[in-house]
C-alpha atoms as a PDB file:
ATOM      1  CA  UNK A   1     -26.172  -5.510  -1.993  1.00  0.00           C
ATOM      2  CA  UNK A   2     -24.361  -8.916  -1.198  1.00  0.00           C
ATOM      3  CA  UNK A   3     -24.435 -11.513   1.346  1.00  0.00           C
ATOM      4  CA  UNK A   4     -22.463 -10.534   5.131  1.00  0.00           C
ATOM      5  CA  UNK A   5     -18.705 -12.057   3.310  1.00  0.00           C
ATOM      6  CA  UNK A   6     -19.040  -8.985   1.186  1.00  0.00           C
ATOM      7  CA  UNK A   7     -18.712  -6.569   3.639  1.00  0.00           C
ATOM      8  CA  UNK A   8     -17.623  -3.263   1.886  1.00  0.00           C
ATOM      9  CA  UNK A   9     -15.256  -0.213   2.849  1.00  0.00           C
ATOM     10  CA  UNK A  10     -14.099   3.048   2.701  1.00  0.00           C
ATOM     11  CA  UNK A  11     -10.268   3.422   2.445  1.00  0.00           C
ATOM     12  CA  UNK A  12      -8.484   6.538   2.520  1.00  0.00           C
ATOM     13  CA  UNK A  13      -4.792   6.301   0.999  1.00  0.00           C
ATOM     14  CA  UNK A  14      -1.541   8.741   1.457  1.00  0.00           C
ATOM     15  CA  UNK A  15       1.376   9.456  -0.717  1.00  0.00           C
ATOM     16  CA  UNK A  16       3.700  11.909  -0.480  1.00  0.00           C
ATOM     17  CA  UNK A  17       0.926  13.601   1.545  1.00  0.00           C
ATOM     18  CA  UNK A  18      -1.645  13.064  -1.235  1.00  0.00           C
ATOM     19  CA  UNK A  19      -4.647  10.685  -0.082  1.00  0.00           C
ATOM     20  CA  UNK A  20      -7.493   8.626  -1.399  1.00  0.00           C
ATOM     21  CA  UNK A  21     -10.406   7.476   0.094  1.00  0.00           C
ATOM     22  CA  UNK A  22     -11.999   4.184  -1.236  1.00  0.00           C
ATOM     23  CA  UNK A  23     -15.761   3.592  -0.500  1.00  0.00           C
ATOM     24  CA  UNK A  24     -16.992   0.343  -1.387  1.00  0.00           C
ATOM     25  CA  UNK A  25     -20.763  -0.189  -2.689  1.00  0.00           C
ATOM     26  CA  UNK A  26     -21.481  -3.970  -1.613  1.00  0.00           C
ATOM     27  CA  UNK A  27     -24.954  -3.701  -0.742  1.00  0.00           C
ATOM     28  CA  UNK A  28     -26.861  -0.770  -2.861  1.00  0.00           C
ATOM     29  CA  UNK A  29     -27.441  -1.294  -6.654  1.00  0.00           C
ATOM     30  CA  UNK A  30     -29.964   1.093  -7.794  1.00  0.00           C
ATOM     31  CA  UNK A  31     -30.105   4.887  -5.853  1.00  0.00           C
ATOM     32  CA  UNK A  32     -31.553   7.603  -7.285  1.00  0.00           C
ATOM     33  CA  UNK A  33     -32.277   9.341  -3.752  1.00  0.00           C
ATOM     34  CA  UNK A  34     -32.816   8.852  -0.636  1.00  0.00           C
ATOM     35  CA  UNK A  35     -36.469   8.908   0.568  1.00  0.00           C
ATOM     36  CA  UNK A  36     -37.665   8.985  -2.666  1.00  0.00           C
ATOM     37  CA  UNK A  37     -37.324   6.587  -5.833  1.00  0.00           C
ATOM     38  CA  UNK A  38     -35.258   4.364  -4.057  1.00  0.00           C
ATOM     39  CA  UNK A  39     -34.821   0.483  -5.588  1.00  0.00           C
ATOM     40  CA  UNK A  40     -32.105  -1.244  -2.393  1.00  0.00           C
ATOM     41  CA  UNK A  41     -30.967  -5.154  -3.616  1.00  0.00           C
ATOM     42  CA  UNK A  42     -30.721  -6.254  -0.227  1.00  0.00           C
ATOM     43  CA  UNK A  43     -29.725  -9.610   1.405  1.00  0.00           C
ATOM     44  CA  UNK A  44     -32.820 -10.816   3.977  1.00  0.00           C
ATOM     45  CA  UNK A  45     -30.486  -9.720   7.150  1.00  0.00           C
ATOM     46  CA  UNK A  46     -29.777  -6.895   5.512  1.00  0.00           C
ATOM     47  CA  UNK A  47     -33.160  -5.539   5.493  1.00  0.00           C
ATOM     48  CA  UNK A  48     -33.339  -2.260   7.612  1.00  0.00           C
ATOM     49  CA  UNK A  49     -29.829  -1.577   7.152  1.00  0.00           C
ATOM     50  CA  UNK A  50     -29.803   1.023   4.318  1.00  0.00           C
ATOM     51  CA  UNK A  51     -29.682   4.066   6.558  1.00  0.00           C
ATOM     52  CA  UNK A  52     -25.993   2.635   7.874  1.00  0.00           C
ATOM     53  CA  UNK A  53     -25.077   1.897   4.083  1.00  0.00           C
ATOM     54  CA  UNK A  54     -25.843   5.786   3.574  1.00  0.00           C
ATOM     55  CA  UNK A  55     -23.754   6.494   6.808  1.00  0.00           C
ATOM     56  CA  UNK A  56     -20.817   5.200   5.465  1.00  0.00           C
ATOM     57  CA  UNK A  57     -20.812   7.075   2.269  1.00  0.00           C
ATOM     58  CA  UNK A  58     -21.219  10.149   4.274  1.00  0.00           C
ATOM     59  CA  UNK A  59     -18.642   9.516   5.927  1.00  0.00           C
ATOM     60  CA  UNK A  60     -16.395   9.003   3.219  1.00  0.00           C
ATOM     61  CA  UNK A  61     -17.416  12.117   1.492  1.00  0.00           C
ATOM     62  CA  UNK A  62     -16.226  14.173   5.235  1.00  0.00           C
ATOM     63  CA  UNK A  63     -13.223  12.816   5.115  1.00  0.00           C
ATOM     64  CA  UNK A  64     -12.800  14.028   1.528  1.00  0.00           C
ATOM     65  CA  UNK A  65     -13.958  17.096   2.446  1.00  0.00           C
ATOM     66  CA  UNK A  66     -11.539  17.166   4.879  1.00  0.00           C
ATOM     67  CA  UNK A  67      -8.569  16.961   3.099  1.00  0.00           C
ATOM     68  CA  UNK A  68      -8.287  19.192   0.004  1.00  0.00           C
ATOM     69  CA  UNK A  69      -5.451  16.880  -1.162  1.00  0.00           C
ATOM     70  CA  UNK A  70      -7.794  13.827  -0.930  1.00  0.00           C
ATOM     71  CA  UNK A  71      -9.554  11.297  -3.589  1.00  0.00           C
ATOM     72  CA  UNK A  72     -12.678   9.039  -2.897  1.00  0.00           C
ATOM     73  CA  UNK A  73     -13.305   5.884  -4.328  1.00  0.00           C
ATOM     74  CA  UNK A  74     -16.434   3.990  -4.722  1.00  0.00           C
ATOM     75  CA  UNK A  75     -15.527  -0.052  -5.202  1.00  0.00           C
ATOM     76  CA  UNK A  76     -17.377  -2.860  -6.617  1.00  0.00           C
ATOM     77  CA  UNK A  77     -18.667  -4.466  -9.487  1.00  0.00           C
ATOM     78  CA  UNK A  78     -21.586  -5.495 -11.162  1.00  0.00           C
ATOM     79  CA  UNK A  79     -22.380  -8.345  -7.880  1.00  0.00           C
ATOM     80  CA  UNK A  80     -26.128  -8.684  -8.453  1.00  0.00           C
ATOM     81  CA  UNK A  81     -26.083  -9.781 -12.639  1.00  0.00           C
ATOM     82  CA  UNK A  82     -29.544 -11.119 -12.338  1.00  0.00           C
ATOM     83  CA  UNK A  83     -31.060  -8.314 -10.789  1.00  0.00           C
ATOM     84  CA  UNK A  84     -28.997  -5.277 -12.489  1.00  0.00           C
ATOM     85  CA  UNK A  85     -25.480  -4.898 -14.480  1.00  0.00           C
ATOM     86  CA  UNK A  86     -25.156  -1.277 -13.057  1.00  0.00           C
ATOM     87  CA  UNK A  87     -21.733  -1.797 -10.506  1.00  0.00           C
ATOM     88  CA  UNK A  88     -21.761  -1.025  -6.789  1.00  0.00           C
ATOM     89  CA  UNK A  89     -19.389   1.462  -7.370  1.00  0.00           C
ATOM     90  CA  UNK A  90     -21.590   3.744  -9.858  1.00  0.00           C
ATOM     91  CA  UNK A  91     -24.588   3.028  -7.170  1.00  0.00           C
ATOM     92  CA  UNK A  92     -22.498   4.775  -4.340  1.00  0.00           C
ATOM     93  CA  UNK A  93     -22.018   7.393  -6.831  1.00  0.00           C
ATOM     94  CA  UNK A  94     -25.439   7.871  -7.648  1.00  0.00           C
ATOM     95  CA  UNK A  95     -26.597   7.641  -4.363  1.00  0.00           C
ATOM     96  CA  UNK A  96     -24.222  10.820  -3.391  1.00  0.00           C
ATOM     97  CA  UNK A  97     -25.193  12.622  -6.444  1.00  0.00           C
ATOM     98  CA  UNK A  98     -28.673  12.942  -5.983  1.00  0.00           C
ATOM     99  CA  UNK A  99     -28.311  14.351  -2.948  1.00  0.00           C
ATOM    100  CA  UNK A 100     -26.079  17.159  -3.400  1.00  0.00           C
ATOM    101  CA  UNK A 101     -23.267  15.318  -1.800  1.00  0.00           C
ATOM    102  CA  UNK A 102     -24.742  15.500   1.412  1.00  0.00           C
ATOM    103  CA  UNK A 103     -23.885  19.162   2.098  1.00  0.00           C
ATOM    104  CA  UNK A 104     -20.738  18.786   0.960  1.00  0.00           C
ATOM    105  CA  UNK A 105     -20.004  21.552  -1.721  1.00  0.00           C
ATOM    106  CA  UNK A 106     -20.123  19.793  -5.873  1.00  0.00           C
ATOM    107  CA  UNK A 107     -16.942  20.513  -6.602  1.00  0.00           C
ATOM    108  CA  UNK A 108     -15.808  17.387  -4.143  1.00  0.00           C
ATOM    109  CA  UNK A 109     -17.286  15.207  -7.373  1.00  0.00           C
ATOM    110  CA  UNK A 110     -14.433  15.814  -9.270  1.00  0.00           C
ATOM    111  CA  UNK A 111     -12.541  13.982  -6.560  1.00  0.00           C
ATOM    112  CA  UNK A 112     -14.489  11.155  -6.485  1.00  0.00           C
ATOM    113  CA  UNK A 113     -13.592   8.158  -8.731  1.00  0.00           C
ATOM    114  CA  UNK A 114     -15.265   4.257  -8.779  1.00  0.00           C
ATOM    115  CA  UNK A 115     -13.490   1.134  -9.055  1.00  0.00           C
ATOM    116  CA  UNK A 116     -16.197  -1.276 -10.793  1.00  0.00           C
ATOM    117  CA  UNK A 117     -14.807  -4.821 -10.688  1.00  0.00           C
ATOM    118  CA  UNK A 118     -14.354  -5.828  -7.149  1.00  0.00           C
ATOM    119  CA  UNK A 119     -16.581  -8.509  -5.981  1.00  0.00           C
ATOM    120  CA  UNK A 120     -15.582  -9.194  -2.487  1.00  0.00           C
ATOM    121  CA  UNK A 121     -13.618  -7.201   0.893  1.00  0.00           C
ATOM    122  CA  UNK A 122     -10.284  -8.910  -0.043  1.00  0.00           C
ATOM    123  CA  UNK A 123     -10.989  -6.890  -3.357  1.00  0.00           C
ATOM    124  CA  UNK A 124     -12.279  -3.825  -2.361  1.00  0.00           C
ATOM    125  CA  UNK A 125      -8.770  -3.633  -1.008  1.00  0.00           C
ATOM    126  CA  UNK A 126      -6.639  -5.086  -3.700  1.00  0.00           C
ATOM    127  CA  UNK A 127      -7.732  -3.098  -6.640  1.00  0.00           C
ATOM    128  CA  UNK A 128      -8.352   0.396  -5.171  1.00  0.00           C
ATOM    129  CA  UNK A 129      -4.634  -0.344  -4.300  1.00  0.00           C
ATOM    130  CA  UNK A 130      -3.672  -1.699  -7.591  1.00  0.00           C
ATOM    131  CA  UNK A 131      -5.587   1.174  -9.271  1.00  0.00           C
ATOM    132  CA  UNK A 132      -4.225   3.934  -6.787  1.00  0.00           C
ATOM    133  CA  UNK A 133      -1.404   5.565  -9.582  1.00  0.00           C
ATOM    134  CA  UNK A 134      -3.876   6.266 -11.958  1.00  0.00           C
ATOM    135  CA  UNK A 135      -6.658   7.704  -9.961  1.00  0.00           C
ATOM    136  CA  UNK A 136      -3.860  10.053  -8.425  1.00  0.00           C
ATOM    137  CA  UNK A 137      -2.127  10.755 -11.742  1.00  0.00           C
ATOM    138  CA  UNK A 138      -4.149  10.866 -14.801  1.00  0.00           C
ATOM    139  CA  UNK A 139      -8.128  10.859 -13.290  1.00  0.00           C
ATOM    140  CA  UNK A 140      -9.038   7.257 -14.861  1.00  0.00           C
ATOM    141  CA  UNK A 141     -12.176   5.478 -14.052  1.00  0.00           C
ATOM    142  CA  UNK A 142     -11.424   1.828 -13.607  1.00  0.00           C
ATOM    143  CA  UNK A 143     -14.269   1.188 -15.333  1.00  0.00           C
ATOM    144  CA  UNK A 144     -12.527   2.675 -18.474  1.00  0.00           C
ATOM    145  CA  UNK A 145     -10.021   1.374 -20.560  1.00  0.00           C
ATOM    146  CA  UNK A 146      -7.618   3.712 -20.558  1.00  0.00           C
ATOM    147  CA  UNK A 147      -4.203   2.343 -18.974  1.00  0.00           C
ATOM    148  CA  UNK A 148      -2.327   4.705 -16.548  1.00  0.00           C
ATOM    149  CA  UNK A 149       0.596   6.595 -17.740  1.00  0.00           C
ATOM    150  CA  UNK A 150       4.205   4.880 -17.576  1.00  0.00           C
ATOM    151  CA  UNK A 151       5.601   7.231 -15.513  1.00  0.00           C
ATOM    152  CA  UNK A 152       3.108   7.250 -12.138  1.00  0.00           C
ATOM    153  CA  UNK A 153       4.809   5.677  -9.032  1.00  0.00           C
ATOM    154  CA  UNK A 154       2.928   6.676  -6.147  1.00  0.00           C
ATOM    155  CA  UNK A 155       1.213   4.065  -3.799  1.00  0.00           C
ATOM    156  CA  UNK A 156      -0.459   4.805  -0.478  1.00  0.00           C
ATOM    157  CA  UNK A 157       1.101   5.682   2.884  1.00  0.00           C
ATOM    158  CA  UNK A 158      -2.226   5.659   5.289  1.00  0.00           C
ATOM    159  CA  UNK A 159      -5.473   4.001   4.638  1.00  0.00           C
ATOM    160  CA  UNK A 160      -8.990   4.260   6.592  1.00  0.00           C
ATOM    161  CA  UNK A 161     -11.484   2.248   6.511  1.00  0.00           C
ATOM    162  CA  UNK A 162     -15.108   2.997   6.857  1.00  0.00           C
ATOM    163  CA  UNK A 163     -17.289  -0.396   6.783  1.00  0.00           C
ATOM    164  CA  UNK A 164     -19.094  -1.924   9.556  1.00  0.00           C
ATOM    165  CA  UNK A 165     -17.633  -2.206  13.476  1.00  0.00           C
ATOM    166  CA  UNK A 166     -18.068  -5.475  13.704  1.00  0.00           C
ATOM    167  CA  UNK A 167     -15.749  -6.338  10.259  1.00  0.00           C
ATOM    168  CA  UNK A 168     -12.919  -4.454  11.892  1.00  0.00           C
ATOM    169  CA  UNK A 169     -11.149  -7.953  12.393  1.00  0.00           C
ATOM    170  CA  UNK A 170     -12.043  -9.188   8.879  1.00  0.00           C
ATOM    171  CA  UNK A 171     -10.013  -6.386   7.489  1.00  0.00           C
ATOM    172  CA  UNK A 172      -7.513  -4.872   9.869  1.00  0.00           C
ATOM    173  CA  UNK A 173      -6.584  -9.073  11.269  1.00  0.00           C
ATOM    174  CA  UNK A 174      -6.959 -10.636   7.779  1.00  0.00           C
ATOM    175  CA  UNK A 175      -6.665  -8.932   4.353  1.00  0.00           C
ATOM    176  CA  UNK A 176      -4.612  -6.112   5.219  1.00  0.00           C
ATOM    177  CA  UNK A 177      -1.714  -8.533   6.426  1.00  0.00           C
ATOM    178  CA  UNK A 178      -2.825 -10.308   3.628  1.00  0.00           C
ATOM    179  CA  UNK A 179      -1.586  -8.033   1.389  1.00  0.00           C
ATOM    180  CA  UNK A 180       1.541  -7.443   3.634  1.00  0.00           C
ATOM    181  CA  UNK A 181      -0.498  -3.736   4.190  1.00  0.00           C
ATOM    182  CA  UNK A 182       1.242  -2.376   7.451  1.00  0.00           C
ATOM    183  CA  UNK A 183      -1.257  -2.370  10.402  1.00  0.00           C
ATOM    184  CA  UNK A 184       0.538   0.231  12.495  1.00  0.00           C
ATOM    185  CA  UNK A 185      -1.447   3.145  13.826  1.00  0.00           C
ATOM    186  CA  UNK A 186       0.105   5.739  11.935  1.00  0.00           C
ATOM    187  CA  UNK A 187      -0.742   3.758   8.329  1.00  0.00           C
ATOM    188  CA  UNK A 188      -4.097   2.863   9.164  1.00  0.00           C
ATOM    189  CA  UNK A 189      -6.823   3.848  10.412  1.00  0.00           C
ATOM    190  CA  UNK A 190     -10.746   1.908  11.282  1.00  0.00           C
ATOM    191  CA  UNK A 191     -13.870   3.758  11.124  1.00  0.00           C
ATOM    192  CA  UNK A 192     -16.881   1.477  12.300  1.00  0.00           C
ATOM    193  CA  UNK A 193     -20.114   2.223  12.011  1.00  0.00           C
ATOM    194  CA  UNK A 194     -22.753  -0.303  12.931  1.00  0.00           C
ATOM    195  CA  UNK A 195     -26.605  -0.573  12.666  1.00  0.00           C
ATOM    196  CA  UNK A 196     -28.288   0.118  15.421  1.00  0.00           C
ATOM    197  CA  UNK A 197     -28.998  -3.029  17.537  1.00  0.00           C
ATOM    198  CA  UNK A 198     -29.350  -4.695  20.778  1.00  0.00           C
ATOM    199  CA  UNK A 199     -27.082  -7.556  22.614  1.00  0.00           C
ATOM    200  CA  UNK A 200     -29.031  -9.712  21.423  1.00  0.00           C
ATOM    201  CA  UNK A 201     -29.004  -9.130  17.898  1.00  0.00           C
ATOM    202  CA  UNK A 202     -25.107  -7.918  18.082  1.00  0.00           C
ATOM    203  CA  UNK A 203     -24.271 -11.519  19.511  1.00  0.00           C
ATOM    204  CA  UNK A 204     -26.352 -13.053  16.816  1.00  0.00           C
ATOM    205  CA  UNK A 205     -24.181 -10.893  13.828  1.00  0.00           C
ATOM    206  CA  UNK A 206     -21.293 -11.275  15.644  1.00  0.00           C
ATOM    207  CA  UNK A 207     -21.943 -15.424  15.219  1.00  0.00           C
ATOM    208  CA  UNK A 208     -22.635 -14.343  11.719  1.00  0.00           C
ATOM    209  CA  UNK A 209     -19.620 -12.782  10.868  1.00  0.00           C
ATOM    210  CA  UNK A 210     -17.505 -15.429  12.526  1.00  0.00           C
ATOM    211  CA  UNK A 211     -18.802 -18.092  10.844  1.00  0.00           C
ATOM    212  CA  UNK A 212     -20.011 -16.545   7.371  1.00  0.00           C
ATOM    213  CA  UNK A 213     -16.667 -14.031   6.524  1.00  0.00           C
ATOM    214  CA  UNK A 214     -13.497 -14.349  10.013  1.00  0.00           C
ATOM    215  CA  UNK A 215     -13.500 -18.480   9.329  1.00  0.00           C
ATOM    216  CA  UNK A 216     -13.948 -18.252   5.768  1.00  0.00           C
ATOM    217  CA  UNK A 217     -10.991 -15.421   5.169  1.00  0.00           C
ATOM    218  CA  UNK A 218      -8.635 -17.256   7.989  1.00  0.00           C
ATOM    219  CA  UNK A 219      -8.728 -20.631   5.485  1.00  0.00           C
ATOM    220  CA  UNK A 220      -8.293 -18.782   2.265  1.00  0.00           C
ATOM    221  CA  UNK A 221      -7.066 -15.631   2.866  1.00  0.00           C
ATOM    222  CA  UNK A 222      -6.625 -14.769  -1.327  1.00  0.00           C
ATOM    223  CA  UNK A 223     -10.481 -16.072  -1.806  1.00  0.00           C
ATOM    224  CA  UNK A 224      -9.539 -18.311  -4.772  1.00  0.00           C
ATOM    225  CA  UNK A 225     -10.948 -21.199  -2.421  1.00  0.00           C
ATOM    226  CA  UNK A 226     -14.334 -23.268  -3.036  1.00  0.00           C
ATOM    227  CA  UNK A 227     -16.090 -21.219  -1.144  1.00  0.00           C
ATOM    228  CA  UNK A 228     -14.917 -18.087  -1.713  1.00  0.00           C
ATOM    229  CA  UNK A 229     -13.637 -18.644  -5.390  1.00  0.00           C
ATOM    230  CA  UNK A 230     -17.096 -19.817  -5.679  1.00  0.00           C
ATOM    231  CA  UNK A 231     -19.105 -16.851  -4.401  1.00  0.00           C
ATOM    232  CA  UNK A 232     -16.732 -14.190  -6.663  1.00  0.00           C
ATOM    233  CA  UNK A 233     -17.788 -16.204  -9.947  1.00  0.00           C
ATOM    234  CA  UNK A 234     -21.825 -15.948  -8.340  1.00  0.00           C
ATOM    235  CA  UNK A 235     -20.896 -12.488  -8.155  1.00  0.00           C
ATOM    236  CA  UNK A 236     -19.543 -12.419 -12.079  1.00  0.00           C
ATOM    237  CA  UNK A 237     -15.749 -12.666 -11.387  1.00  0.00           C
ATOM    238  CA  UNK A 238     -13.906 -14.246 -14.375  1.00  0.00           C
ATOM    239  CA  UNK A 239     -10.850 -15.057 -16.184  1.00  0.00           C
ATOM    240  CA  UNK A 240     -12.162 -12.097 -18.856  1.00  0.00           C
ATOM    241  CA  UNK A 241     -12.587  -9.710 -15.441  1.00  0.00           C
ATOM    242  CA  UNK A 242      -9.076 -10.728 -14.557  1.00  0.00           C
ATOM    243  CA  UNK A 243      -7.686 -10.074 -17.713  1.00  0.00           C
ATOM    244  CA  UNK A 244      -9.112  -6.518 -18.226  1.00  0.00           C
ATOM    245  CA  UNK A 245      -7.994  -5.708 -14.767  1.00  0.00           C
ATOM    246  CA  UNK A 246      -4.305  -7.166 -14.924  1.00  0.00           C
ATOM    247  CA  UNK A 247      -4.099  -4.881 -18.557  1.00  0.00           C
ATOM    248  CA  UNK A 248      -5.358  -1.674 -16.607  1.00  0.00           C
ATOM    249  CA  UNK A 249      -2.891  -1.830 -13.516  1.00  0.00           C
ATOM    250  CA  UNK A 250       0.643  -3.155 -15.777  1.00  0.00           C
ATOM    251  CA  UNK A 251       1.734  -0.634 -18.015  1.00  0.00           C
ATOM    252  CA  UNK A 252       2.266   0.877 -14.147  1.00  0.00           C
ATOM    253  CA  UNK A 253       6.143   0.541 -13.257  1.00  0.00           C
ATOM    254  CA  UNK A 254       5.378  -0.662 -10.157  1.00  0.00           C
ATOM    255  CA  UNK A 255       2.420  -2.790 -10.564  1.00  0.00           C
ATOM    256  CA  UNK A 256       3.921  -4.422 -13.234  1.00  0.00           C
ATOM    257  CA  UNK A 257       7.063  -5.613 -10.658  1.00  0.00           C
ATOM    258  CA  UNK A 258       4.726  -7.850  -8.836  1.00  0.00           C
ATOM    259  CA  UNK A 259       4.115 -10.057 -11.067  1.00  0.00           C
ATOM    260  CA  UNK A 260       3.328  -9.991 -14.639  1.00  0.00           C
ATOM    261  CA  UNK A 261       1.382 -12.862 -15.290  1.00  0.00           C
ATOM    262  CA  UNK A 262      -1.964 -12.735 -15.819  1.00  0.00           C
ATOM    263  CA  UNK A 263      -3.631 -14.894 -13.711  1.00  0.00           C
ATOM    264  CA  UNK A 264      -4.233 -13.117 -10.172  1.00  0.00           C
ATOM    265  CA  UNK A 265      -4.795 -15.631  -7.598  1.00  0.00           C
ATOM    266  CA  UNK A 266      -1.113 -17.180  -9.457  1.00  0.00           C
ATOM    267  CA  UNK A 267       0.741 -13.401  -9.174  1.00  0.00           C
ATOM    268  CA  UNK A 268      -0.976 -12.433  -5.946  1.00  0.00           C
ATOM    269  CA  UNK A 269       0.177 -15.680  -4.007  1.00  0.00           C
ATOM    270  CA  UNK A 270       3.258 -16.128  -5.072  1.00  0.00           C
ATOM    271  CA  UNK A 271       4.013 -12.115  -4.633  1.00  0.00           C
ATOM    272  CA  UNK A 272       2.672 -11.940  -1.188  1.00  0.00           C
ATOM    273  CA  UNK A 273       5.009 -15.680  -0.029  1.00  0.00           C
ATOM    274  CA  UNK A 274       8.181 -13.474  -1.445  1.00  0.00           C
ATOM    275  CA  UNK A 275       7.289 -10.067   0.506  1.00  0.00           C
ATOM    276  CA  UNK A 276       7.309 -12.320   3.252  1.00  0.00           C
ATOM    277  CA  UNK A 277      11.187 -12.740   3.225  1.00  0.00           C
ATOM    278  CA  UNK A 278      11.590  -9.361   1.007  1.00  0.00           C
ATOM    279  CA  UNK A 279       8.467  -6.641   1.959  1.00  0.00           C
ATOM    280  CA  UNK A 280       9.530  -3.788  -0.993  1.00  0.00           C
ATOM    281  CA  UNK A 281       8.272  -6.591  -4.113  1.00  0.00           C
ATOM    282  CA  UNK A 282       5.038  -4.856  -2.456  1.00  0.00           C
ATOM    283  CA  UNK A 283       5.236  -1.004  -3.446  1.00  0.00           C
ATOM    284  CA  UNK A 284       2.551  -0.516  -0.536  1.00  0.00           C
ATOM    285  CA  UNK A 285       4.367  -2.002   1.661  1.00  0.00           C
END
């Protein structure tokens, strides 16, 4: 649905040997199935690339299926507010509904959870993460209202990531150390899946992504930037977005030791300089 510094993901996240997959819906904002009815908001190099969008849903509904103990979570927000106000997140959702969860028996729906404000890959990380208590202890929809109960602690121990393979060093180089997220092979894992394409073509989105998301991310790695605190408020991120977001996550013990101010870029910076010197002020970490 958005533009290549959007890239989206799948994230699967362990506690306590409980786990959550995160699938992010950047590119799709109307499904009804596939084949048939079918309305794709697509950037112009996007064009041809639904079938891998579809890929990597599929592939975050096997590894739910996988793991009985397992949650999946579609991410993104409403990016495309000219063209549609339905969220990324309920697209992915759609998209997997009407068709029968791709084999996959129904039941795996009530496993399956979206997270509809993220409007970038720095997000798509953050919030699942931020959110990741409630999903596993009460069932919440980040699109509702309803806060998580006091008492939920649990954060992630793993984390996959299903997006493209040629964003692996966007996510696994940038935002995860970002967010002080631990890179080491037994907390993470990458899951690329790529459109099909020659060299020539995978030089020229290679270029791409260097120049359009790796440069932009190295310089800014929070995204509250001109460029890329431009391109969330394109997408519809504001002050009112952080707000509802910052009064979901901090009735949360844990969240709410981060930082409780509202304003994220302020919280997020200056709680990510301290877990430099002291890594627990992240509960991920």
């Amino acid at each position: 649905m958005r533009s290549g510094s959007g890239a989206r993901l799948l994230e699967k996240m362990t506690q306590n040997g409980q786990s959550m997959q995160i699938s992010s819906t950047l590119w799709v904002s109307e499904i009804e199935a596939v084949g048939g009815g079918t309305q794709w908001l697509l950037e112009p190099f996007q064009v041809g690339e639904a079938p891998t969008f579809i890929e990597h849903a599929k592939a975050g509904l096997d590894e739910l299926a996988s793991n009985e103990r397992a949650i999946l979570v579609f991410s993104g927000g409403p990016t495309k507010p000219k063209e549609t106000d339905r969220s990324e997140a309920e697209s992915y959702f759609s998209l997997v509904h009407a068709n029968a969860f791709f084999g996959h028996p129904a039941t795996v729906a009530s496993r399956i959870f979206t997270e509809c404000y993220a409007t970038d890959s720095f997000q798509n990380i953050l919030f699942p993460l931020l959110f990741f208590p409630a999903f596993v202890s009460s069932g919440m929809e980040s699109c509702s209202p309803k806060p998580p109960p006091q008492q939920c602690q649990a954060f992630p121990s793993h984390l996959t990531i299903i997006s493209h393979a040629f964003k692996r060093h966007r996510f696994t180089a940038l935002h995860l150390p970002a967010l002080r997220y631990p890179t080491a092979p037994e907390r993470l894992r990458y899951i690329g899946i790529d459109p099909p394409m020659d060299e020539t073509k995978r030089a020229e989105v290679e270029v791409g992504e260097l120049s359009r998301g790796v440069r932009a991310w190295e310089q800014d790695p929070y995204g509250v930037g001109k460029i890329l605190g431009e391109k969330r408020r394109v997408r519809g991120w504001t002050m009112e977005q952080e707000v509802k977001v910052w009064t979901q996550v901090r009735s949360n013990t844990e969240v709410s030791k981060i930082k409780n101010v509202m304003s994220f870029p302020e919280w997020l910076r200056a709680s990510l300089e301290e877990g430099v010197s002291d890594p627990s002020i992240l509960p991920w970490s």
